[in-house]
PDB file of N, CA and C in Angstrom:
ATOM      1  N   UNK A   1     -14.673   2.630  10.768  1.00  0.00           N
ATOM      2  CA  UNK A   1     -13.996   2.891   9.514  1.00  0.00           C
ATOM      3  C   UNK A   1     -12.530   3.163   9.785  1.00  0.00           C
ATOM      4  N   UNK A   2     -12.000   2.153   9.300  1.00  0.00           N
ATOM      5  CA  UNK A   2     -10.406   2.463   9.599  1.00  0.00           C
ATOM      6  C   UNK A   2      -9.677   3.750   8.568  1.00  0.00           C
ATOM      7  N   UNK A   3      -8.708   4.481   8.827  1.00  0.00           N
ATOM      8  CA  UNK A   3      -8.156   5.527   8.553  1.00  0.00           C
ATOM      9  C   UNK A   3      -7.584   4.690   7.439  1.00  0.00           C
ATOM     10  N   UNK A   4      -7.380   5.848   5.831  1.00  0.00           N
ATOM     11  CA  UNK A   4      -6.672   5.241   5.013  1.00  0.00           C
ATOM     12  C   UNK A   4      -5.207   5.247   4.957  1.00  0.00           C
ATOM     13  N   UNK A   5      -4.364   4.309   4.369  1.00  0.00           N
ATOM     14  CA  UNK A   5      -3.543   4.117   4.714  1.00  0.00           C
ATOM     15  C   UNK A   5      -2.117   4.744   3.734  1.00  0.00           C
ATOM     16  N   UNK A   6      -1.384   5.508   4.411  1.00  0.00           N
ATOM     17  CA  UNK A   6      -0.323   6.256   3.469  1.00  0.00           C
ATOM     18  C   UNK A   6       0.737   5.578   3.562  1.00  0.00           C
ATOM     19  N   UNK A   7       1.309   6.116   2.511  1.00  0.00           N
ATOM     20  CA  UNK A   7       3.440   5.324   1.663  1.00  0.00           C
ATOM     21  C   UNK A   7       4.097   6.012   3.025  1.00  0.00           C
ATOM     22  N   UNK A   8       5.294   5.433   2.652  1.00  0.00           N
ATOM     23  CA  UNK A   8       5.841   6.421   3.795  1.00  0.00           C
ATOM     24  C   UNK A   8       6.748   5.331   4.976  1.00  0.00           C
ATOM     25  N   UNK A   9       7.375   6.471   5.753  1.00  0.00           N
ATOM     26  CA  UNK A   9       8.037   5.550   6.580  1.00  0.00           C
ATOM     27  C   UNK A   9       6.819   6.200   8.034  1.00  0.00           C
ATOM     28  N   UNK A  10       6.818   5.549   8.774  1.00  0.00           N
ATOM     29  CA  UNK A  10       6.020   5.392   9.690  1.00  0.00           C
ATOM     30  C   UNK A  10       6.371   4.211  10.955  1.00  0.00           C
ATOM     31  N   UNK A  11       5.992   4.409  12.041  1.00  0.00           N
ATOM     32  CA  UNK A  11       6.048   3.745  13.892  1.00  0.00           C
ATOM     33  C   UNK A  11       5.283   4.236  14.501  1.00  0.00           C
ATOM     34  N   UNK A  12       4.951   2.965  14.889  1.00  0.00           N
ATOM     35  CA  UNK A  12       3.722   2.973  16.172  1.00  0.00           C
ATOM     36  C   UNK A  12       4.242   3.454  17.523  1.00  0.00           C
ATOM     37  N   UNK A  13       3.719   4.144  18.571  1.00  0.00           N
ATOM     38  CA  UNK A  13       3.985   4.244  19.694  1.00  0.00           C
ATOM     39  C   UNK A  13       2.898   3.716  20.438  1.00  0.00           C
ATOM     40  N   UNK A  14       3.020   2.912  21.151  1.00  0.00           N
ATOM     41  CA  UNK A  14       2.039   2.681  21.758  1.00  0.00           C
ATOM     42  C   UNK A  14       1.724   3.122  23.364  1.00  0.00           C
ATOM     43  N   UNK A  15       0.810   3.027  24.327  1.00  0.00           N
ATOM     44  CA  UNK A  15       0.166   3.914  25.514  1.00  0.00           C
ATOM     45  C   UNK A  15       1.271   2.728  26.667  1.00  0.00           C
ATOM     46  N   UNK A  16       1.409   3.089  27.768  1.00  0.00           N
ATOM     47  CA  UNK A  16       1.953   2.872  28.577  1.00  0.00           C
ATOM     48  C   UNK A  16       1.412   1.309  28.918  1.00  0.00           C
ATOM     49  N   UNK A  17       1.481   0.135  29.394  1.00  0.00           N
ATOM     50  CA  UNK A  17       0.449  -0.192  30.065  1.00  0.00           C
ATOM     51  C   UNK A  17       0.168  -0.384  31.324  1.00  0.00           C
ATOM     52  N   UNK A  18      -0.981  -0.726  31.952  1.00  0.00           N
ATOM     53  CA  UNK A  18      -1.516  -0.610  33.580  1.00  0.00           C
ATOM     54  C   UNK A  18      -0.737  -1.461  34.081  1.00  0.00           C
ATOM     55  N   UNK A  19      -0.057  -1.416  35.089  1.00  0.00           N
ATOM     56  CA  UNK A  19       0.022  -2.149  35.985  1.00  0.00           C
ATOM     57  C   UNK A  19      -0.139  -2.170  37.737  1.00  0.00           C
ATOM     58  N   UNK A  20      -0.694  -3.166  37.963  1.00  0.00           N
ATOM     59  CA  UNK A  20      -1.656  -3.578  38.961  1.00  0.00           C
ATOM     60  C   UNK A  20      -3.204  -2.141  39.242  1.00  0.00           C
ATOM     61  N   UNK A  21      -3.504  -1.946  38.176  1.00  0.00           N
ATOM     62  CA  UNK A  21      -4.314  -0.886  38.225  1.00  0.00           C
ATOM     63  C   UNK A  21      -4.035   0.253  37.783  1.00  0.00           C
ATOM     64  N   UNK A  22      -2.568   0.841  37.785  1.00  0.00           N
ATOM     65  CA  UNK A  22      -1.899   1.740  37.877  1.00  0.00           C
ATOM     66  C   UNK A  22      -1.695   2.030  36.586  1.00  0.00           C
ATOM     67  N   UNK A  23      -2.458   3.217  35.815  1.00  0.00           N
ATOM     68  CA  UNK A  23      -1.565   3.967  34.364  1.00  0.00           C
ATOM     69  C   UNK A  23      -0.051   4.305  34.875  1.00  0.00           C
ATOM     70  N   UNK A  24       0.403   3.844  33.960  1.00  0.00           N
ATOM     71  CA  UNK A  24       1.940   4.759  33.929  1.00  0.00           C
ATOM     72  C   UNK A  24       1.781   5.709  33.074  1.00  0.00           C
ATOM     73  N   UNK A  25       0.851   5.832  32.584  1.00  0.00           N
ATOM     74  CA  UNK A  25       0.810   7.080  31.394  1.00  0.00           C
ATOM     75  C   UNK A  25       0.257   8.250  32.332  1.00  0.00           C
ATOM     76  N   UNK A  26       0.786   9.472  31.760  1.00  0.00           N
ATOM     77  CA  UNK A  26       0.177  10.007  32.570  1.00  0.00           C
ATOM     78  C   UNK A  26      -0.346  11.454  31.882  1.00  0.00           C
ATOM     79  N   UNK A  27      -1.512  12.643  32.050  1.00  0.00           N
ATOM     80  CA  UNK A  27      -0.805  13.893  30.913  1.00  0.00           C
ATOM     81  C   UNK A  27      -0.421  14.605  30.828  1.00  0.00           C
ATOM     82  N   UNK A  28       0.685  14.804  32.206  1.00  0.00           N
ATOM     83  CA  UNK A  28       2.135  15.796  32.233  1.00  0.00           C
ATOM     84  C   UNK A  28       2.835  14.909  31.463  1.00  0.00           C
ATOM     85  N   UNK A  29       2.318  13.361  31.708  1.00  0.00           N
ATOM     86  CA  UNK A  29       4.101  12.559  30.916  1.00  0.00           C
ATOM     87  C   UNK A  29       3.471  11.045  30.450  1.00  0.00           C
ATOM     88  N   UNK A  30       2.803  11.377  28.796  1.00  0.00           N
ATOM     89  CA  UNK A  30       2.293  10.620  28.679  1.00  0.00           C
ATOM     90  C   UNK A  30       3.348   9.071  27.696  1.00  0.00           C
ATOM     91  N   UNK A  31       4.596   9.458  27.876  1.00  0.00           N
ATOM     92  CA  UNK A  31       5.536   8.289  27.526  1.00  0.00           C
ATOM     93  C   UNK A  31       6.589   8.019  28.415  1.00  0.00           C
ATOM     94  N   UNK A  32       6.305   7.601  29.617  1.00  0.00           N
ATOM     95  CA  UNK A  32       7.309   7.302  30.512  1.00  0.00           C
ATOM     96  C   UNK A  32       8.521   6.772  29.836  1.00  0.00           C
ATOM     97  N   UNK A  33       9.508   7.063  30.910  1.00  0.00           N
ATOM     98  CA  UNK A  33      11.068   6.368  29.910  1.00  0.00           C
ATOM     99  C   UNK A  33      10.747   5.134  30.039  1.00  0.00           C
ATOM    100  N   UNK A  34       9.675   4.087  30.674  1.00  0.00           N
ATOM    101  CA  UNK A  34       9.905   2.407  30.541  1.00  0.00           C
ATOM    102  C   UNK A  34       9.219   2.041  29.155  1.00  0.00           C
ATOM    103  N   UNK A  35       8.491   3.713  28.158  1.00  0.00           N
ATOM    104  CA  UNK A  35       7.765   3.415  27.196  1.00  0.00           C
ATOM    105  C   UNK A  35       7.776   4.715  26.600  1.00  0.00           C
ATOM    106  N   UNK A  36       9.141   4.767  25.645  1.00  0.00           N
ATOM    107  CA  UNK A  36       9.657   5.957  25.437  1.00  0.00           C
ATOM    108  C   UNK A  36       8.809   6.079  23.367  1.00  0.00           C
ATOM    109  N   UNK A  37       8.784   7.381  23.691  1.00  0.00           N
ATOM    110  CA  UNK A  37       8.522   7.746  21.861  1.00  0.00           C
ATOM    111  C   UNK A  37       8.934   7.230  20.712  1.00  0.00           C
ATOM    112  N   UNK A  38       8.215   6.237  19.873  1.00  0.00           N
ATOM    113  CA  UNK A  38       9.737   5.973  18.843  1.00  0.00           C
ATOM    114  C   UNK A  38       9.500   7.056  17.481  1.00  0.00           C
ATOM    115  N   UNK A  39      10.489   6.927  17.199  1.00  0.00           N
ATOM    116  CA  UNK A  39      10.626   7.917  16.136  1.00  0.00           C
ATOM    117  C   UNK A  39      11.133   7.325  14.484  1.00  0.00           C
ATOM    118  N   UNK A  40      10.468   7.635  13.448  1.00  0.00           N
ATOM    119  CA  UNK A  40      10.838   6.551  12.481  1.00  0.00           C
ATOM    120  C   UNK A  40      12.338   6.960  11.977  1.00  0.00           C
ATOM    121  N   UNK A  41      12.719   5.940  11.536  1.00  0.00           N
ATOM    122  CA  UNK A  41      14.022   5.908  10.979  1.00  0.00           C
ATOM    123  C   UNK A  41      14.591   6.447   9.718  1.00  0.00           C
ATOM    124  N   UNK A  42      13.531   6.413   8.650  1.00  0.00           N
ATOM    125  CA  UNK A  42      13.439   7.087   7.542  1.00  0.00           C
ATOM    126  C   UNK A  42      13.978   6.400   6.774  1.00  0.00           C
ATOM    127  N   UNK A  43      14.936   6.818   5.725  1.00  0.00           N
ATOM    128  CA  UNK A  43      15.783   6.270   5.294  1.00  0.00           C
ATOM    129  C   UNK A  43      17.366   5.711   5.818  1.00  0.00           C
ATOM    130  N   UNK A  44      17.773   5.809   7.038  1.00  0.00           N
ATOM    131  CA  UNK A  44      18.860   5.480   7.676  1.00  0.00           C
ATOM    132  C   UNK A  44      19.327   4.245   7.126  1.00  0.00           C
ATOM    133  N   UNK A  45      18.793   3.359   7.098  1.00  0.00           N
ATOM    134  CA  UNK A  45      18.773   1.839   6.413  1.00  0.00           C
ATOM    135  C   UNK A  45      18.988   1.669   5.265  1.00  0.00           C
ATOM    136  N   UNK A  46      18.715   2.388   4.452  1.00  0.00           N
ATOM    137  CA  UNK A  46      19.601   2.165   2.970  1.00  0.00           C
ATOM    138  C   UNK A  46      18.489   1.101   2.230  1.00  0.00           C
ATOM    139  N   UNK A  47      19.148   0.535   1.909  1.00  0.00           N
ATOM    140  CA  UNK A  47      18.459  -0.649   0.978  1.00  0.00           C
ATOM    141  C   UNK A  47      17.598  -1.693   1.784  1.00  0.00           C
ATOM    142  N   UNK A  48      18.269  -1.625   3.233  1.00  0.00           N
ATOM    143  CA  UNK A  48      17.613  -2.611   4.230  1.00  0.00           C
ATOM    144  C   UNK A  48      16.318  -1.885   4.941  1.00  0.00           C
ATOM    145  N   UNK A  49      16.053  -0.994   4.775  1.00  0.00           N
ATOM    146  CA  UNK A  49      14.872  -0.269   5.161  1.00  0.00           C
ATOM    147  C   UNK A  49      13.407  -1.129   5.360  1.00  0.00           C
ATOM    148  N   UNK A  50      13.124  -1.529   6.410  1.00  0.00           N
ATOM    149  CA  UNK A  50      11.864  -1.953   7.237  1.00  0.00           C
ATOM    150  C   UNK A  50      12.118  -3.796   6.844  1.00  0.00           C
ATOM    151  N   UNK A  51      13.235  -4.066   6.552  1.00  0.00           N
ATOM    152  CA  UNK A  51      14.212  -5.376   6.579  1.00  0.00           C
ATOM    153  C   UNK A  51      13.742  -6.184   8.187  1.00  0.00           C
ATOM    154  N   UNK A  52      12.896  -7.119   7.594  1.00  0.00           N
ATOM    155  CA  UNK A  52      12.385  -8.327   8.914  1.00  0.00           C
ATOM    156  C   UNK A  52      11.223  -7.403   9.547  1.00  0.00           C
ATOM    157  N   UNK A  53      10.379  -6.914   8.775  1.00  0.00           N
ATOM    158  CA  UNK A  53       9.194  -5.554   9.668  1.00  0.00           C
ATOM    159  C   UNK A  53       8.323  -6.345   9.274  1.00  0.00           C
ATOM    160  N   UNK A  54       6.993  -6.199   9.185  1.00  0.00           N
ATOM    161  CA  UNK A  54       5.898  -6.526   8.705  1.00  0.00           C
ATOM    162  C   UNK A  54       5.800  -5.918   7.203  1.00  0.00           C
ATOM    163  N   UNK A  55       4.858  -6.954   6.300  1.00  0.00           N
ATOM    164  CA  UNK A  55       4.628  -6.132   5.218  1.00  0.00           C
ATOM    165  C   UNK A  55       3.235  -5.938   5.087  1.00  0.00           C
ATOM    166  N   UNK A  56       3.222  -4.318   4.092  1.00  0.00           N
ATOM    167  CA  UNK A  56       1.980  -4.026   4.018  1.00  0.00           C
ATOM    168  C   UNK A  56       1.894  -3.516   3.330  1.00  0.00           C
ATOM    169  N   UNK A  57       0.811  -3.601   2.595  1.00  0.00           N
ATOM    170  CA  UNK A  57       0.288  -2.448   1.540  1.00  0.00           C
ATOM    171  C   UNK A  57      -1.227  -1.592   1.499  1.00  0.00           C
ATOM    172  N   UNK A  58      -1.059  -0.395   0.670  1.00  0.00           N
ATOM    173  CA  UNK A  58      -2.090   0.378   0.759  1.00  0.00           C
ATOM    174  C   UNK A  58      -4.058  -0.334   0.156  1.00  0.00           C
ATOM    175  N   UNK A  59      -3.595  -0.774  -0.525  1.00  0.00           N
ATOM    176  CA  UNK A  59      -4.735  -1.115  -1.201  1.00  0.00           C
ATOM    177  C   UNK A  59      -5.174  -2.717  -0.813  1.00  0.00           C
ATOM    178  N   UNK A  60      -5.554  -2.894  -0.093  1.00  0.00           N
ATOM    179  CA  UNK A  60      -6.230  -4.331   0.361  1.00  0.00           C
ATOM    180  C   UNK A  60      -6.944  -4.936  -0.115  1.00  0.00           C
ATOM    181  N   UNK A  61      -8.203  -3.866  -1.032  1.00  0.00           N
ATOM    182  CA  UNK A  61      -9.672  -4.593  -0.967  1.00  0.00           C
ATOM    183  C   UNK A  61      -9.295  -4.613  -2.778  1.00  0.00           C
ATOM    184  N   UNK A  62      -8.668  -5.221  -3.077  1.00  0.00           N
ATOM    185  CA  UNK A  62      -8.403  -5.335  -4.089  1.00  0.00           C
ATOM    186  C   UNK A  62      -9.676  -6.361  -5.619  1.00  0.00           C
ATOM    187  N   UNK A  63     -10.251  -5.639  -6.544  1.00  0.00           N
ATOM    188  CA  UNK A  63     -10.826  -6.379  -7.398  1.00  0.00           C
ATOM    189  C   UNK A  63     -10.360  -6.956  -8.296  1.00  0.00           C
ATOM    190  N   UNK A  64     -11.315  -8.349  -8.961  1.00  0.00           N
ATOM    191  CA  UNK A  64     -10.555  -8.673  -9.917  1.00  0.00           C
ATOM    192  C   UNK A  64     -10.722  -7.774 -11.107  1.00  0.00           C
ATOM    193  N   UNK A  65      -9.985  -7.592 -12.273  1.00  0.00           N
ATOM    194  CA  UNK A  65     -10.309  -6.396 -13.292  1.00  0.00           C
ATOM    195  C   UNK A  65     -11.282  -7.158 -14.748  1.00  0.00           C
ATOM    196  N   UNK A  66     -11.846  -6.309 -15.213  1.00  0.00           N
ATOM    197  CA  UNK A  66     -12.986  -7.011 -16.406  1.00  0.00           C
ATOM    198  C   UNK A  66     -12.646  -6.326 -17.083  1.00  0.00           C
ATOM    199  N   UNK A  67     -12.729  -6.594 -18.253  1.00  0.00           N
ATOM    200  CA  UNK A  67     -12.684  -5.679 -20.261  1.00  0.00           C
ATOM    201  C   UNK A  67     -13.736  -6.908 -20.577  1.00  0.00           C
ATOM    202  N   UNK A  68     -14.661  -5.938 -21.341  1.00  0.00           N
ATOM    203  CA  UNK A  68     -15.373  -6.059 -22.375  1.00  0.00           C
ATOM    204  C   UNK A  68     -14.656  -5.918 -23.412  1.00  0.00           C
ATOM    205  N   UNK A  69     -14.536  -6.929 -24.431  1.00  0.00           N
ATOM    206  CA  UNK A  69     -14.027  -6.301 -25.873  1.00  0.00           C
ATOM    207  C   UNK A  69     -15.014  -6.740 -26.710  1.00  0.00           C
ATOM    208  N   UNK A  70     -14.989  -6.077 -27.666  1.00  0.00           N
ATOM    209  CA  UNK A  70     -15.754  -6.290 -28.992  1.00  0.00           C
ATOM    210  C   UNK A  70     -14.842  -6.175 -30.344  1.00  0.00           C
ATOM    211  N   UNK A  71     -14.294  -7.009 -31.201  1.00  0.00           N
ATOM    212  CA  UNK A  71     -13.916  -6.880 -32.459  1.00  0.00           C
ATOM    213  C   UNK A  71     -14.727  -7.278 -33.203  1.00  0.00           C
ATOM    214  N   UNK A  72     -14.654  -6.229 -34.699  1.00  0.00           N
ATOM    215  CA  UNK A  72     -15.280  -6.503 -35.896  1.00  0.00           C
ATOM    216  C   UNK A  72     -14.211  -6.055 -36.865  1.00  0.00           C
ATOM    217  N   UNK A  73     -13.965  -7.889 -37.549  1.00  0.00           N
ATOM    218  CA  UNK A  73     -12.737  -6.906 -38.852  1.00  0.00           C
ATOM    219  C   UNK A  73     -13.232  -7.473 -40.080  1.00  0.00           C
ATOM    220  N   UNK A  74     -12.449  -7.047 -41.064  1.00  0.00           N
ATOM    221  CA  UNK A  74     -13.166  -6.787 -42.477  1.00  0.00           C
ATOM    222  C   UNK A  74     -12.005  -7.410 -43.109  1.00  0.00           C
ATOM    223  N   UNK A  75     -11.790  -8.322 -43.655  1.00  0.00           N
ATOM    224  CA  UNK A  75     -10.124  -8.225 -45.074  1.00  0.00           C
ATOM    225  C   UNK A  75     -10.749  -8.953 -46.385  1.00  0.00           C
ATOM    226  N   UNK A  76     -10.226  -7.968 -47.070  1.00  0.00           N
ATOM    227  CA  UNK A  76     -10.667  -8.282 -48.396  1.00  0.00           C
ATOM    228  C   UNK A  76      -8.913  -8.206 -49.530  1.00  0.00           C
ATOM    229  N   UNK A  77      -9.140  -9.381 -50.230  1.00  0.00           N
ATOM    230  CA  UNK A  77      -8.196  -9.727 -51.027  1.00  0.00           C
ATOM    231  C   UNK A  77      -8.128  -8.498 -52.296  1.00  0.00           C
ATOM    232  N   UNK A  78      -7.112  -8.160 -52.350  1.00  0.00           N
ATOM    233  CA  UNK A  78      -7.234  -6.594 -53.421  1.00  0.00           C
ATOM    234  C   UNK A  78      -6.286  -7.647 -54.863  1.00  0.00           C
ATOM    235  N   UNK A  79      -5.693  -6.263 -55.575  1.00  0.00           N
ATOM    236  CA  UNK A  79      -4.843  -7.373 -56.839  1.00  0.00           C
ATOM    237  C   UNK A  79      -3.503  -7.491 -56.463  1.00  0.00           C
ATOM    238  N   UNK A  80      -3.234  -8.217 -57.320  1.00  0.00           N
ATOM    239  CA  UNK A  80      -1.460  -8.742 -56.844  1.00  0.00           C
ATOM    240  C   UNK A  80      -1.180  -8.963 -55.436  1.00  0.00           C
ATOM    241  N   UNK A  81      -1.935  -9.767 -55.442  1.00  0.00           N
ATOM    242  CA  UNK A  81      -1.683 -10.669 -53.724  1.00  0.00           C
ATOM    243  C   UNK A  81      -1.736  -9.250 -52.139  1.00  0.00           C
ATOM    244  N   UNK A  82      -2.385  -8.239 -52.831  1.00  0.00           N
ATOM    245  CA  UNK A  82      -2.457  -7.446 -51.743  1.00  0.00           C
ATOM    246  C   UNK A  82      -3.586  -7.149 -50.336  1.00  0.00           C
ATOM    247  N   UNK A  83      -3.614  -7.379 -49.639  1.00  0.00           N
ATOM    248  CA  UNK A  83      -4.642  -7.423 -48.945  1.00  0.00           C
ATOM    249  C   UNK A  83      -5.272  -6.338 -47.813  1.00  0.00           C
ATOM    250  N   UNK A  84      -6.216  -6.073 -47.468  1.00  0.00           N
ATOM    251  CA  UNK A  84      -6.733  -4.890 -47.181  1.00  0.00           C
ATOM    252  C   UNK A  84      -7.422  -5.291 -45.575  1.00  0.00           C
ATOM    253  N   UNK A  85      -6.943  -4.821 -44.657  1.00  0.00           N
ATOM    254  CA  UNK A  85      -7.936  -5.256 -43.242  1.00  0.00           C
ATOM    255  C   UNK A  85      -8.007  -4.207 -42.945  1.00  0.00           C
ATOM    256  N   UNK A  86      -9.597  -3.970 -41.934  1.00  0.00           N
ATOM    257  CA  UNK A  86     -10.012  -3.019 -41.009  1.00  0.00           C
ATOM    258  C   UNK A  86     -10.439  -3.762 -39.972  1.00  0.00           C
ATOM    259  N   UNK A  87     -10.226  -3.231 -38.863  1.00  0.00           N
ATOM    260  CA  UNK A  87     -10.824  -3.224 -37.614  1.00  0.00           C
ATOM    261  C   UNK A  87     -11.478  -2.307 -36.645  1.00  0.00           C
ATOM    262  N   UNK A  88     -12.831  -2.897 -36.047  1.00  0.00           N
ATOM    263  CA  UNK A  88     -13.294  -1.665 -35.470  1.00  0.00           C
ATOM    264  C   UNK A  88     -13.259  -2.236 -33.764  1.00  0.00           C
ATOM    265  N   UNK A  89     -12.650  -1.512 -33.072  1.00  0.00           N
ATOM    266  CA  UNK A  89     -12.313  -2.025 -31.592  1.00  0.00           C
ATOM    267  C   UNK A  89     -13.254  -0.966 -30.620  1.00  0.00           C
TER     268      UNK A  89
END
């Protein structure tokens, strides 16, 4: 079950990786400087904010939407050209 997903500014950090066997991660120092912390930017960017990023949104599993409607109307011709409608919705 994947974690749900919040608004927001947000960055991934990701784990060191192995090489030739070898973690560089470690847990006195689990972001070596060749795989340093990132930290989000926030709003720094202005209008260009997450400009050429991936896009995404919260709600994925999206349905299509249904209405039932039901009308029943009534018009009845009154005098002098006046006319009378009801509707029941």
């Amino acid at each position: 079950m994947a974690a749900p997903a919040t608004d927001g500014y947000s960055v991934t950090t990701s784990v060191a990786p192995v090489l030739e066997g070898i973690p560089q991660g470690t847990l006195s120092n689990p972001f070596p400087s060749s795989n340093p912390v990132l930290l989000p930017r926030g709003r720094a960017d202005g209008r260009y904010t997450n400009l050429g990023g991936d896009a995404t949104w919260s709600r994925q599993n999206l349905k299509t939407p249904m209405n039932d409607r039901f009308n029943f109307t009534v018009e009845r011709d009154l005098f002098y050209g006046m006319k009378l409608d009801g509707t029941f919705f």
